[in-house]
N, C-alpha and C. Protein backbone atom coordinates (compact mmCIF):
# COMPACT_ATOMS: atom_id res chain seq x y z
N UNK A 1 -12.87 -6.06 -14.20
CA UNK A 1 -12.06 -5.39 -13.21
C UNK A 1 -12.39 -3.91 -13.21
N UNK A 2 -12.86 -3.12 -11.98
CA UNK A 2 -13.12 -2.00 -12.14
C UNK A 2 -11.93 -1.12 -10.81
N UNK A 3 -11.20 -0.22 -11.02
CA UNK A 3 -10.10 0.54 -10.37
C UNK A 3 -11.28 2.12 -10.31
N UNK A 4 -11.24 1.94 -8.78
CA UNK A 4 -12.17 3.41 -8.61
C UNK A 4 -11.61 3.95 -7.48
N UNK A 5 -11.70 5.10 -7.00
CA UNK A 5 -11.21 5.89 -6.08
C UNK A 5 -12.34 5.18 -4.59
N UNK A 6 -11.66 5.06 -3.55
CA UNK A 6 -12.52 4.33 -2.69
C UNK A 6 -13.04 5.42 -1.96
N UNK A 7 -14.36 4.48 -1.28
CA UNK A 7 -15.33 5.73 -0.87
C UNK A 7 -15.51 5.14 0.86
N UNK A 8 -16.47 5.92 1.69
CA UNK A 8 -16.76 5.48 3.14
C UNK A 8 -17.33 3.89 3.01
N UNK A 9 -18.12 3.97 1.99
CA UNK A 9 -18.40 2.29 2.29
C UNK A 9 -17.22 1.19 2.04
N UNK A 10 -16.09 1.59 1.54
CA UNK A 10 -15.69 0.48 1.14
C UNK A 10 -14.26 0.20 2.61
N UNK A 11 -14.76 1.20 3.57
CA UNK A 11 -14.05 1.07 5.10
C UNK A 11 -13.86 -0.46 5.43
N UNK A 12 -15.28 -1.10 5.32
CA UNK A 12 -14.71 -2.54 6.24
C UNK A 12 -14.43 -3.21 5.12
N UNK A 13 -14.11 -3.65 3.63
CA UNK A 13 -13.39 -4.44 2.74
C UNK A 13 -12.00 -3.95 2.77
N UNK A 14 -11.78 -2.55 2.73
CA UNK A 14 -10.70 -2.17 2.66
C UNK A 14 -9.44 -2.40 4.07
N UNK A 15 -9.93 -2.10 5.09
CA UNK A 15 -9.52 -2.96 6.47
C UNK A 15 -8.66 -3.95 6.29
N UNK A 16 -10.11 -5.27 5.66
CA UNK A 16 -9.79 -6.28 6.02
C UNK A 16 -8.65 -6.71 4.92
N UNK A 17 -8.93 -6.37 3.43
CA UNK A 17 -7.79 -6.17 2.40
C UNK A 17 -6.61 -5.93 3.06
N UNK A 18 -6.16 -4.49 3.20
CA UNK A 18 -5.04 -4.28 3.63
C UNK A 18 -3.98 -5.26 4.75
N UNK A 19 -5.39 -6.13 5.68
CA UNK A 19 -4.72 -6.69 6.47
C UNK A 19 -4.59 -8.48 6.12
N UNK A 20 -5.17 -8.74 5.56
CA UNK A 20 -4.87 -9.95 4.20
C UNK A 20 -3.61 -9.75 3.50
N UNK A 21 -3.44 -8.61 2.91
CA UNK A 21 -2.19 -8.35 2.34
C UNK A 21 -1.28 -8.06 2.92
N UNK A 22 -1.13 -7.47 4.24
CA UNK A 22 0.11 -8.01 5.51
C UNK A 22 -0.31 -9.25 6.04
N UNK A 23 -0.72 -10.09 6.21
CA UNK A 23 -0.44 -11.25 6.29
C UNK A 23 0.04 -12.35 5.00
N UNK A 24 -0.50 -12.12 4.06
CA UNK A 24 0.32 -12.73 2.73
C UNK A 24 1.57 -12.42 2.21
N UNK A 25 2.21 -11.42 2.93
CA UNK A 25 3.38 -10.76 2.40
C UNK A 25 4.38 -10.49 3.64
N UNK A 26 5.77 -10.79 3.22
CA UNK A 26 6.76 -10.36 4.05
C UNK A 26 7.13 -9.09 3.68
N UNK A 27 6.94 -8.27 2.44
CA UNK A 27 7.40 -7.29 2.12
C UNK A 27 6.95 -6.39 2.53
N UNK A 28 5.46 -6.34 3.04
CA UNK A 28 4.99 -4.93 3.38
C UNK A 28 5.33 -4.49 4.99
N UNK A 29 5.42 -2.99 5.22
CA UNK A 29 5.94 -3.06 6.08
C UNK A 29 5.69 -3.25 7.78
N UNK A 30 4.03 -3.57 7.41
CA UNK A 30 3.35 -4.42 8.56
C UNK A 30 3.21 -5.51 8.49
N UNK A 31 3.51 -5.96 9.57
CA UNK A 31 3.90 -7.95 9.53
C UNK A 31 2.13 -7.92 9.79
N UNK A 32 1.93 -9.06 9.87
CA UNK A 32 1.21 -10.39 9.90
C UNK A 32 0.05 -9.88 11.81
N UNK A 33 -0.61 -9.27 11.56
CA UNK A 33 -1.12 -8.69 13.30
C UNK A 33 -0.63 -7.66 13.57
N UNK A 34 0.67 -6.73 13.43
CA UNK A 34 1.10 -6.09 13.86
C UNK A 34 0.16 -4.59 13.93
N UNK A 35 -0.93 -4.48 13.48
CA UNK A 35 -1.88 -3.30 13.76
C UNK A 35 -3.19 -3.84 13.19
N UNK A 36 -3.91 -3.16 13.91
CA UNK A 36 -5.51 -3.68 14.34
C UNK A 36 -6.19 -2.62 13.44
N UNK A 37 -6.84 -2.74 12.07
CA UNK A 37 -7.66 -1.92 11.75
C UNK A 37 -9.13 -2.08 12.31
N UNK A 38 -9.74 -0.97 12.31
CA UNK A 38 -11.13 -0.50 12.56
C UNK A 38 -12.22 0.10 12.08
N UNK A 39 -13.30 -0.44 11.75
CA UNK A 39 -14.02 0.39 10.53
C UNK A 39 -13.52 1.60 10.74
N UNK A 40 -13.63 2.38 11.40
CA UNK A 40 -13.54 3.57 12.15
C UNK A 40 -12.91 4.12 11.71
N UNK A 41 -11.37 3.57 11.96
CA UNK A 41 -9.91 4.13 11.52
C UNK A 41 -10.25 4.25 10.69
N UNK A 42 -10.41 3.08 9.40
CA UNK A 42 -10.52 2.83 8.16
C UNK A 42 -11.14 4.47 7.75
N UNK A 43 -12.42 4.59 8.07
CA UNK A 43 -13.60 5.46 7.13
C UNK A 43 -12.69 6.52 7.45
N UNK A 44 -12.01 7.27 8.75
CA UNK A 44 -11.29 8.02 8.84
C UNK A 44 -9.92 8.56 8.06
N UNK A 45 -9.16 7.40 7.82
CA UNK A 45 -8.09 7.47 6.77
C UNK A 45 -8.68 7.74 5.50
N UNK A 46 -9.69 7.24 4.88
CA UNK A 46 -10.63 7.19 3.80
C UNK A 46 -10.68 9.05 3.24
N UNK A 47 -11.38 9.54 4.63
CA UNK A 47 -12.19 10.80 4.59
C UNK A 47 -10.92 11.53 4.56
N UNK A 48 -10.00 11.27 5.16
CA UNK A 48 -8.75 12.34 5.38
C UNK A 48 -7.99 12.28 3.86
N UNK A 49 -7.58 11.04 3.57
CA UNK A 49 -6.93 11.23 1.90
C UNK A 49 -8.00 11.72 0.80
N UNK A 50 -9.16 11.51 1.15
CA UNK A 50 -10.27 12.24 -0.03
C UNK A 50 -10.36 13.73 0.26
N UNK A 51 -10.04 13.94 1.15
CA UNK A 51 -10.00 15.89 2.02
C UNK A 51 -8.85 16.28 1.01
N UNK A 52 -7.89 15.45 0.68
CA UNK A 52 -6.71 16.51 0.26
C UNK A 52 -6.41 16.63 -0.97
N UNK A 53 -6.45 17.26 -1.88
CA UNK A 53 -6.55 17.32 -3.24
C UNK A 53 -5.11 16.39 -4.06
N UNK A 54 -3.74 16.29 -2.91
CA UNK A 54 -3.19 15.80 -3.81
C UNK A 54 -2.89 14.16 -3.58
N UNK A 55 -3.84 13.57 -2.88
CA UNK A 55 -3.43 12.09 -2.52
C UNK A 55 -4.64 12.11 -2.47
N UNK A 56 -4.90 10.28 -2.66
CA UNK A 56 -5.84 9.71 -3.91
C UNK A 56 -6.17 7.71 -3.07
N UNK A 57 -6.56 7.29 -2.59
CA UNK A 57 -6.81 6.19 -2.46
C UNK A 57 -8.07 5.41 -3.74
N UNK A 58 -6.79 4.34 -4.19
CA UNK A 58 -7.78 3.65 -5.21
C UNK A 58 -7.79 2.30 -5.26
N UNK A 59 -8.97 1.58 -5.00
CA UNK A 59 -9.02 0.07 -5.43
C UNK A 59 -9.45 -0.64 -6.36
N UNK A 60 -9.13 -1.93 -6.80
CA UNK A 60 -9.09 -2.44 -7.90
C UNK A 60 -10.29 -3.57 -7.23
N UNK A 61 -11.32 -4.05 -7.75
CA UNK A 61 -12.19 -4.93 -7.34
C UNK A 61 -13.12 -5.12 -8.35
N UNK A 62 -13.87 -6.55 -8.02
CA UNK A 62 -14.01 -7.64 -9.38
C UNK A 62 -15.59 -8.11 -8.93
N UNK A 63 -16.64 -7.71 -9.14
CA UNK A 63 -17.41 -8.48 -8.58
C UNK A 63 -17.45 -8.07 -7.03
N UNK A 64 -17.63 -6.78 -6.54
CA UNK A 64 -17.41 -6.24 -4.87
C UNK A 64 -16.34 -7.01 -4.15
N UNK A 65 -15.15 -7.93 -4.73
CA UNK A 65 -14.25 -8.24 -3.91
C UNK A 65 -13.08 -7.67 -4.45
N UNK A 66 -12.63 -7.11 -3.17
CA UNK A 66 -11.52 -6.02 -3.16
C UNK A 66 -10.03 -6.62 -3.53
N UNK A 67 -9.36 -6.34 -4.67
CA UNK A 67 -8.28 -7.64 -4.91
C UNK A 67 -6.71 -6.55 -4.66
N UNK A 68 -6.84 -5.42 -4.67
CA UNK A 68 -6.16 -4.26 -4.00
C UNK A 68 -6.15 -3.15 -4.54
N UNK A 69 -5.31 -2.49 -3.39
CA UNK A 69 -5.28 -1.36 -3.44
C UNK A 69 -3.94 0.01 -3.38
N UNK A 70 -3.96 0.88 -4.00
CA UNK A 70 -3.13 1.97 -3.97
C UNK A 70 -2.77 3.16 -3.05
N UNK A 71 -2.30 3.42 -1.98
CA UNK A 71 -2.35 4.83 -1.82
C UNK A 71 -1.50 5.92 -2.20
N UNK A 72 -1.98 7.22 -2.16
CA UNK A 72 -0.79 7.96 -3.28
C UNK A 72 -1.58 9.06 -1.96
N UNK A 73 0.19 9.50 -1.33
CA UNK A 73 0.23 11.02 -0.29
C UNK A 73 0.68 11.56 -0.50
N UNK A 74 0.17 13.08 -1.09
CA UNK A 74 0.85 13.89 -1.64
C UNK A 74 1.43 15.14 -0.58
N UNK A 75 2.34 15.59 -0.52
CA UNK A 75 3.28 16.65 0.29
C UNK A 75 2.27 18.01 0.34
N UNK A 76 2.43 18.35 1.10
CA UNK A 76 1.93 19.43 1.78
C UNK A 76 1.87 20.62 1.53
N UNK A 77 3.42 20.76 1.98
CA UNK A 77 4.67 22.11 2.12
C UNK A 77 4.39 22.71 0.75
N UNK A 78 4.44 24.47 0.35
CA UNK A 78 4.76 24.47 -0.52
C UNK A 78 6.01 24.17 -1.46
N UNK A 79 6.93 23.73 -1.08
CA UNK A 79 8.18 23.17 -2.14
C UNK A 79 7.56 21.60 -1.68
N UNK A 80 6.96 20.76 -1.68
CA UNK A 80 7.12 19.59 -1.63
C UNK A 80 5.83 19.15 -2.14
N UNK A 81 4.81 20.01 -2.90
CA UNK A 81 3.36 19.73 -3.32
C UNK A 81 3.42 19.06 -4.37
N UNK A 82 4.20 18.67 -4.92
CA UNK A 82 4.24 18.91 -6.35
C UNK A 82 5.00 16.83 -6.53
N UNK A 83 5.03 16.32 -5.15
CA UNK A 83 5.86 15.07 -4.91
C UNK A 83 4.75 14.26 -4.01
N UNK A 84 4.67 13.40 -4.90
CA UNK A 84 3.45 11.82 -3.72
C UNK A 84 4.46 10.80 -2.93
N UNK A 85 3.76 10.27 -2.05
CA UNK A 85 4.26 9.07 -1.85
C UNK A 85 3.02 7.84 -2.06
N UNK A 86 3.81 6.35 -2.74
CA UNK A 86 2.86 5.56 -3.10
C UNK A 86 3.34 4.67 -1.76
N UNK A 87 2.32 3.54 -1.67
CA UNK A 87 1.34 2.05 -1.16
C UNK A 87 1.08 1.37 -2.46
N UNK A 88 0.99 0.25 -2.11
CA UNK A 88 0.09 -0.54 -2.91
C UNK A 88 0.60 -2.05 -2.66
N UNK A 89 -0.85 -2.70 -2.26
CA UNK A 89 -0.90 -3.75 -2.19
C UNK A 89 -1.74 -4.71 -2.61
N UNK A 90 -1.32 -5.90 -3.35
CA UNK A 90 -2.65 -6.61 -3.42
C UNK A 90 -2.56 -8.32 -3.35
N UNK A 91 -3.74 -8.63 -3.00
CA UNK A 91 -3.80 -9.63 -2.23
C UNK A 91 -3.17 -11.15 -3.63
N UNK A 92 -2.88 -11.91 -2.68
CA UNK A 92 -1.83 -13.25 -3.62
C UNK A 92 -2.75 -13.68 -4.00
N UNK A 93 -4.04 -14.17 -4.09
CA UNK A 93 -5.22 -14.61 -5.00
C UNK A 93 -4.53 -14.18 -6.66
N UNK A 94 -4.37 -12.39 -6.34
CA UNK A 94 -4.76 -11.74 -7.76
C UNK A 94 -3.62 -11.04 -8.25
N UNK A 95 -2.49 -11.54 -7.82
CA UNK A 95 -1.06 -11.23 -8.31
C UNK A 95 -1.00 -11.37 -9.22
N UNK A 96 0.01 -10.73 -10.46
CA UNK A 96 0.46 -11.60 -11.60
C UNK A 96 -0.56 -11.43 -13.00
N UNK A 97 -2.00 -10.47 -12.63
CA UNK A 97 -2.98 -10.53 -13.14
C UNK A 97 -3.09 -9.35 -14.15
N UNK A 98 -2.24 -8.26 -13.66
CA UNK A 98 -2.09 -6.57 -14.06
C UNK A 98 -2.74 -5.93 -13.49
N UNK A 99 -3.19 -6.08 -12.08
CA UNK A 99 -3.84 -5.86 -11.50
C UNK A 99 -2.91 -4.48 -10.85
N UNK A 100 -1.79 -4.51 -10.47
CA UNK A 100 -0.93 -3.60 -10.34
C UNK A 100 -0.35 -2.49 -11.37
N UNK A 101 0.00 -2.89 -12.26
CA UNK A 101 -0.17 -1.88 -13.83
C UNK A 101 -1.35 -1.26 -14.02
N UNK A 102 -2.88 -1.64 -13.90
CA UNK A 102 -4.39 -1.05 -13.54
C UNK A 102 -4.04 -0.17 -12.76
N UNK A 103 -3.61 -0.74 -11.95
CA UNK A 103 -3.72 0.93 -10.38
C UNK A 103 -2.34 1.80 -11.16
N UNK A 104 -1.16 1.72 -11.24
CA UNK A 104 -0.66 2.66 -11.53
C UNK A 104 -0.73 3.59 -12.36
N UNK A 105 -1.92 2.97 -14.02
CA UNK A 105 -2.04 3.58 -14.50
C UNK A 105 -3.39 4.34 -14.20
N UNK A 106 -4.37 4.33 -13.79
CA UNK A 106 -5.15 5.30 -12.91
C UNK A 106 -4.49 6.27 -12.34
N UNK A 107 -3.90 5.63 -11.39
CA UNK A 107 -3.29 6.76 -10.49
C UNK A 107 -2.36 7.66 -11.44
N UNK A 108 -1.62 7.64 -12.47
CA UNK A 108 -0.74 8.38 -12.58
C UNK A 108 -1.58 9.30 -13.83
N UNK A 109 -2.71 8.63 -13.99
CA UNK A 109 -3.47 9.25 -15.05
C UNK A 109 -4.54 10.61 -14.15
N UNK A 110 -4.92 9.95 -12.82
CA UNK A 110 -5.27 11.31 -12.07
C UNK A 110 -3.37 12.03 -11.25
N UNK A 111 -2.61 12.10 -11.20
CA UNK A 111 -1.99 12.64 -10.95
C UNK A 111 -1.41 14.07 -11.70
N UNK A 112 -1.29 13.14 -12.96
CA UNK A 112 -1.24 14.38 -13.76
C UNK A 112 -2.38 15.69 -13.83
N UNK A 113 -3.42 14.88 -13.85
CA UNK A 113 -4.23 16.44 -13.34
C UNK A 113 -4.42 16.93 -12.35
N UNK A 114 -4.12 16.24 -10.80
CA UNK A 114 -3.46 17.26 -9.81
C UNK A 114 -2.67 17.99 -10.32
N UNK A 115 -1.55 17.94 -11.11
CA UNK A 115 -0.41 18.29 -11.62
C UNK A 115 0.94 18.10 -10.46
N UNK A 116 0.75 16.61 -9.85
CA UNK A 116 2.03 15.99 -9.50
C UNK A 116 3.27 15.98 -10.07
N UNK A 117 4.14 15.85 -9.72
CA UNK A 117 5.57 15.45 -10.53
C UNK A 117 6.55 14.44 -10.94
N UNK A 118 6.54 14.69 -9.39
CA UNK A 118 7.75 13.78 -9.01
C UNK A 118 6.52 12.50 -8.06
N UNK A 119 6.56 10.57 -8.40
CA UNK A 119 5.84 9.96 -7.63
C UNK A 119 6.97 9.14 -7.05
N UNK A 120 6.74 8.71 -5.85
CA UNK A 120 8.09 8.41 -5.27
C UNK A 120 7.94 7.13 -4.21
N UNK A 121 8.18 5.99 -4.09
CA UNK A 121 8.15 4.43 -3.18
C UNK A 121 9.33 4.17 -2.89
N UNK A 122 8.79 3.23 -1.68
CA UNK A 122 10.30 2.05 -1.50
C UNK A 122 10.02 0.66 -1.36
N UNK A 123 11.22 -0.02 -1.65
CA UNK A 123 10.44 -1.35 -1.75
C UNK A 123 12.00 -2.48 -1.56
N UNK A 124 11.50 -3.68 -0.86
CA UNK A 124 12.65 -4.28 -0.68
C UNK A 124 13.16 -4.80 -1.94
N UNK A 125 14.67 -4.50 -1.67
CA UNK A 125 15.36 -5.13 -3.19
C UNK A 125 14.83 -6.76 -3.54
N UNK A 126 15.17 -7.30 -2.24
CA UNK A 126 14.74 -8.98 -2.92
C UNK A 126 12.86 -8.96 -3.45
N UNK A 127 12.58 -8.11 -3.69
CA UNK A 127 10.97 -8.48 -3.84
C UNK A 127 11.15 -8.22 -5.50
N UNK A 128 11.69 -8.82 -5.99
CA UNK A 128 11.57 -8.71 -7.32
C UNK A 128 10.15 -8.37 -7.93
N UNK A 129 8.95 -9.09 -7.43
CA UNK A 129 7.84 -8.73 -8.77
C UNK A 129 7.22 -7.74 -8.76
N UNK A 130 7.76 -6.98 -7.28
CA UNK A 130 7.48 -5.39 -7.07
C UNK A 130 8.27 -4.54 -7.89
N UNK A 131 9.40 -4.80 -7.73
CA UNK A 131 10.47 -3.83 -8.56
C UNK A 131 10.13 -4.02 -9.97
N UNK A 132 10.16 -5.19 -10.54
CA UNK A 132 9.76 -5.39 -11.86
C UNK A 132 8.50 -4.37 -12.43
N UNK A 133 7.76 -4.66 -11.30
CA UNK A 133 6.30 -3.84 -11.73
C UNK A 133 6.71 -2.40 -11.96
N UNK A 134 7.31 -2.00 -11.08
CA UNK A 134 7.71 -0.59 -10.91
C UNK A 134 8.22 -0.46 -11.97
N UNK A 135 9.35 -0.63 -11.97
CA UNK A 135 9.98 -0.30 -13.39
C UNK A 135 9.49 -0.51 -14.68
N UNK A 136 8.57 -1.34 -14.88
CA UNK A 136 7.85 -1.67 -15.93
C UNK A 136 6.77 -0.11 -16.38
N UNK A 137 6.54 0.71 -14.87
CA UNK A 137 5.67 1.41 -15.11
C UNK A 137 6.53 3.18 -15.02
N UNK A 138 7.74 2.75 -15.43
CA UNK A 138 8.73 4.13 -15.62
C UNK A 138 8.71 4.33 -14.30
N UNK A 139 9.43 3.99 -13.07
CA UNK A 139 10.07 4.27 -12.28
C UNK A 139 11.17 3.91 -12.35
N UNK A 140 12.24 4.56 -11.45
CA UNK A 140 13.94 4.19 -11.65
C UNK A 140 14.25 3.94 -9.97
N UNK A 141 14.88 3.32 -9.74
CA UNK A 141 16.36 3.06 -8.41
C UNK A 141 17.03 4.70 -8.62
N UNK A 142 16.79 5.16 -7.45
CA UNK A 142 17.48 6.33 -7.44
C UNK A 142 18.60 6.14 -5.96
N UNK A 143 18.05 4.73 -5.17
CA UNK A 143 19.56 4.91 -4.17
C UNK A 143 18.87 3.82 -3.66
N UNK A 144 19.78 3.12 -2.82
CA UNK A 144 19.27 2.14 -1.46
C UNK A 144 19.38 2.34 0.04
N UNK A 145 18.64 1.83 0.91
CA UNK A 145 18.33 2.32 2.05
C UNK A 145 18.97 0.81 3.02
N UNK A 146 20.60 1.09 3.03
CA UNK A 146 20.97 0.30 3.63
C UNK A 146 20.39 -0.90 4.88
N UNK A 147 19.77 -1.98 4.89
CA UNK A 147 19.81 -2.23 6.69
C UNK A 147 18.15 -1.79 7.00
N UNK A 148 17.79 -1.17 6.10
CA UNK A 148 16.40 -0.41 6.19
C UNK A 148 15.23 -1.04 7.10
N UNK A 149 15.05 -2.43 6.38
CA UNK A 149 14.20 -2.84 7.84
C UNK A 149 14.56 -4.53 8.05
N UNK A 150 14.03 -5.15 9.02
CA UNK A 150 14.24 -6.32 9.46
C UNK A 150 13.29 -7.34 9.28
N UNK A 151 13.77 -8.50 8.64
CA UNK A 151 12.58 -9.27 7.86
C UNK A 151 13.19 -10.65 9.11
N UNK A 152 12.87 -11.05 10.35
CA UNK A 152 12.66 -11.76 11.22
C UNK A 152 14.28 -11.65 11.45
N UNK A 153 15.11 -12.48 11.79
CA UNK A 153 16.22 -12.34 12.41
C UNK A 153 17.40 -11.34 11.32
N UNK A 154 17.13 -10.83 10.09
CA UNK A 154 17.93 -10.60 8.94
C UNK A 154 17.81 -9.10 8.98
N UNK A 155 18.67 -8.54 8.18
CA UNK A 155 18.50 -7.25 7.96
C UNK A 155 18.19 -6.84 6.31
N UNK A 156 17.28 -6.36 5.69
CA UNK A 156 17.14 -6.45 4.23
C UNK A 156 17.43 -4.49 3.88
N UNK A 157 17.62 -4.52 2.63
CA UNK A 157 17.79 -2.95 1.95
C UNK A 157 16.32 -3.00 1.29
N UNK A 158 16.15 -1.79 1.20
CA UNK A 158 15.39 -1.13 0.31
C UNK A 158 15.93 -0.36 -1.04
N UNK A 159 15.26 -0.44 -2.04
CA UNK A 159 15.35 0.47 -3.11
C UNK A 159 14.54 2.16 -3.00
N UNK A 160 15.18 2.85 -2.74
CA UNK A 160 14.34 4.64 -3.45
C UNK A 160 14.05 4.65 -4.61
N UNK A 161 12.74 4.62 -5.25
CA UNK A 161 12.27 4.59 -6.79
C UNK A 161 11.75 5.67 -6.60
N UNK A 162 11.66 6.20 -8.07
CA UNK A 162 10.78 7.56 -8.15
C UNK A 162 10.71 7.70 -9.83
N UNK A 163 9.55 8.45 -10.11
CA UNK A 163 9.41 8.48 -11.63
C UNK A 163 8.81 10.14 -11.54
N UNK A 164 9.40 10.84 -12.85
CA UNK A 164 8.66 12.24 -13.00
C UNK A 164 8.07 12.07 -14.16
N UNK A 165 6.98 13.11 -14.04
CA UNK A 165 5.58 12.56 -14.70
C UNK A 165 5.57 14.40 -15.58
């Protein structure tokens, strides 16, 4: 298993990843079709999070197949530089594997030498093996996001996690 910061070539695996992993998942917050990636887009999103010193795209892949991936966006503003927001998804093949504990600990191992702080997600309460993960990797429930989004006719909450580093 190798976790590396992704580069322009890895535009059309990464695409098609991300959109494997909204279709395998109700939790993420693109359903199943609901947006059309494009090499294009792709290499573009790629080039724009590698432009900015404090957000970081990284994938985990085995043999050139992409089993997922992380994104970490870091704030801008000066009072808000110092705070990411995470992604991360990976495909149901390779769940369950630590394949998610791999990426967080990368990522939080380059974060600290951005000199990040505060890393910060949301995630639906019923998705247990997300939350588990999270918390497993020192994040906390800092509030819920009532009603937050709609999982087909239902209304589900979210958890606010965040861990300081």
């Amino acid at each position: 298993m190798n976790i590396r910061r992704a580069t322009l070539n890895d535009a059309l695996n990464l695409s098609e990843s991300i959109l494997q992993v909204e279709r395998e998942s109700d939790y993420m917050l693109y359903g199943s079709e609901e947006r059309h990636w494009t090499v294009d887009m792709q290499e573009k999103m790629i080039q724009k999070i590698n432009s900015e010193k404090r957000s970081n795209l990284f994938i985990a892949e085995e043999e050139h197949d992409l089993l997922g991936y992380l994104i970490i966006r870091g704030g801008s503003a000066t009072k808000n530089k110092h705070v990411a927001s995470i992604v991360i998804g990976i495909k149901e093949c390779a769940r369950g594997k630590g394949i998610g504990t791999r990426l967080f600990q990368k990522m939080e191992e380059w974060a600290i030498k951005v000199q990040l702080h505060r890393l910060e997600l949301t995630v639906i309460v019923e998705n247990k093996a997300a939350v588990n993960l999270y918390k497993k990797m020192g994040f906390e429930i800092e509030g819920v996001k009532k009603d937050s989004l709609k999982l087909g006719e239902r209304y589900v909450d979210e958890y606010y996690m965040a861990k300081l580093i």
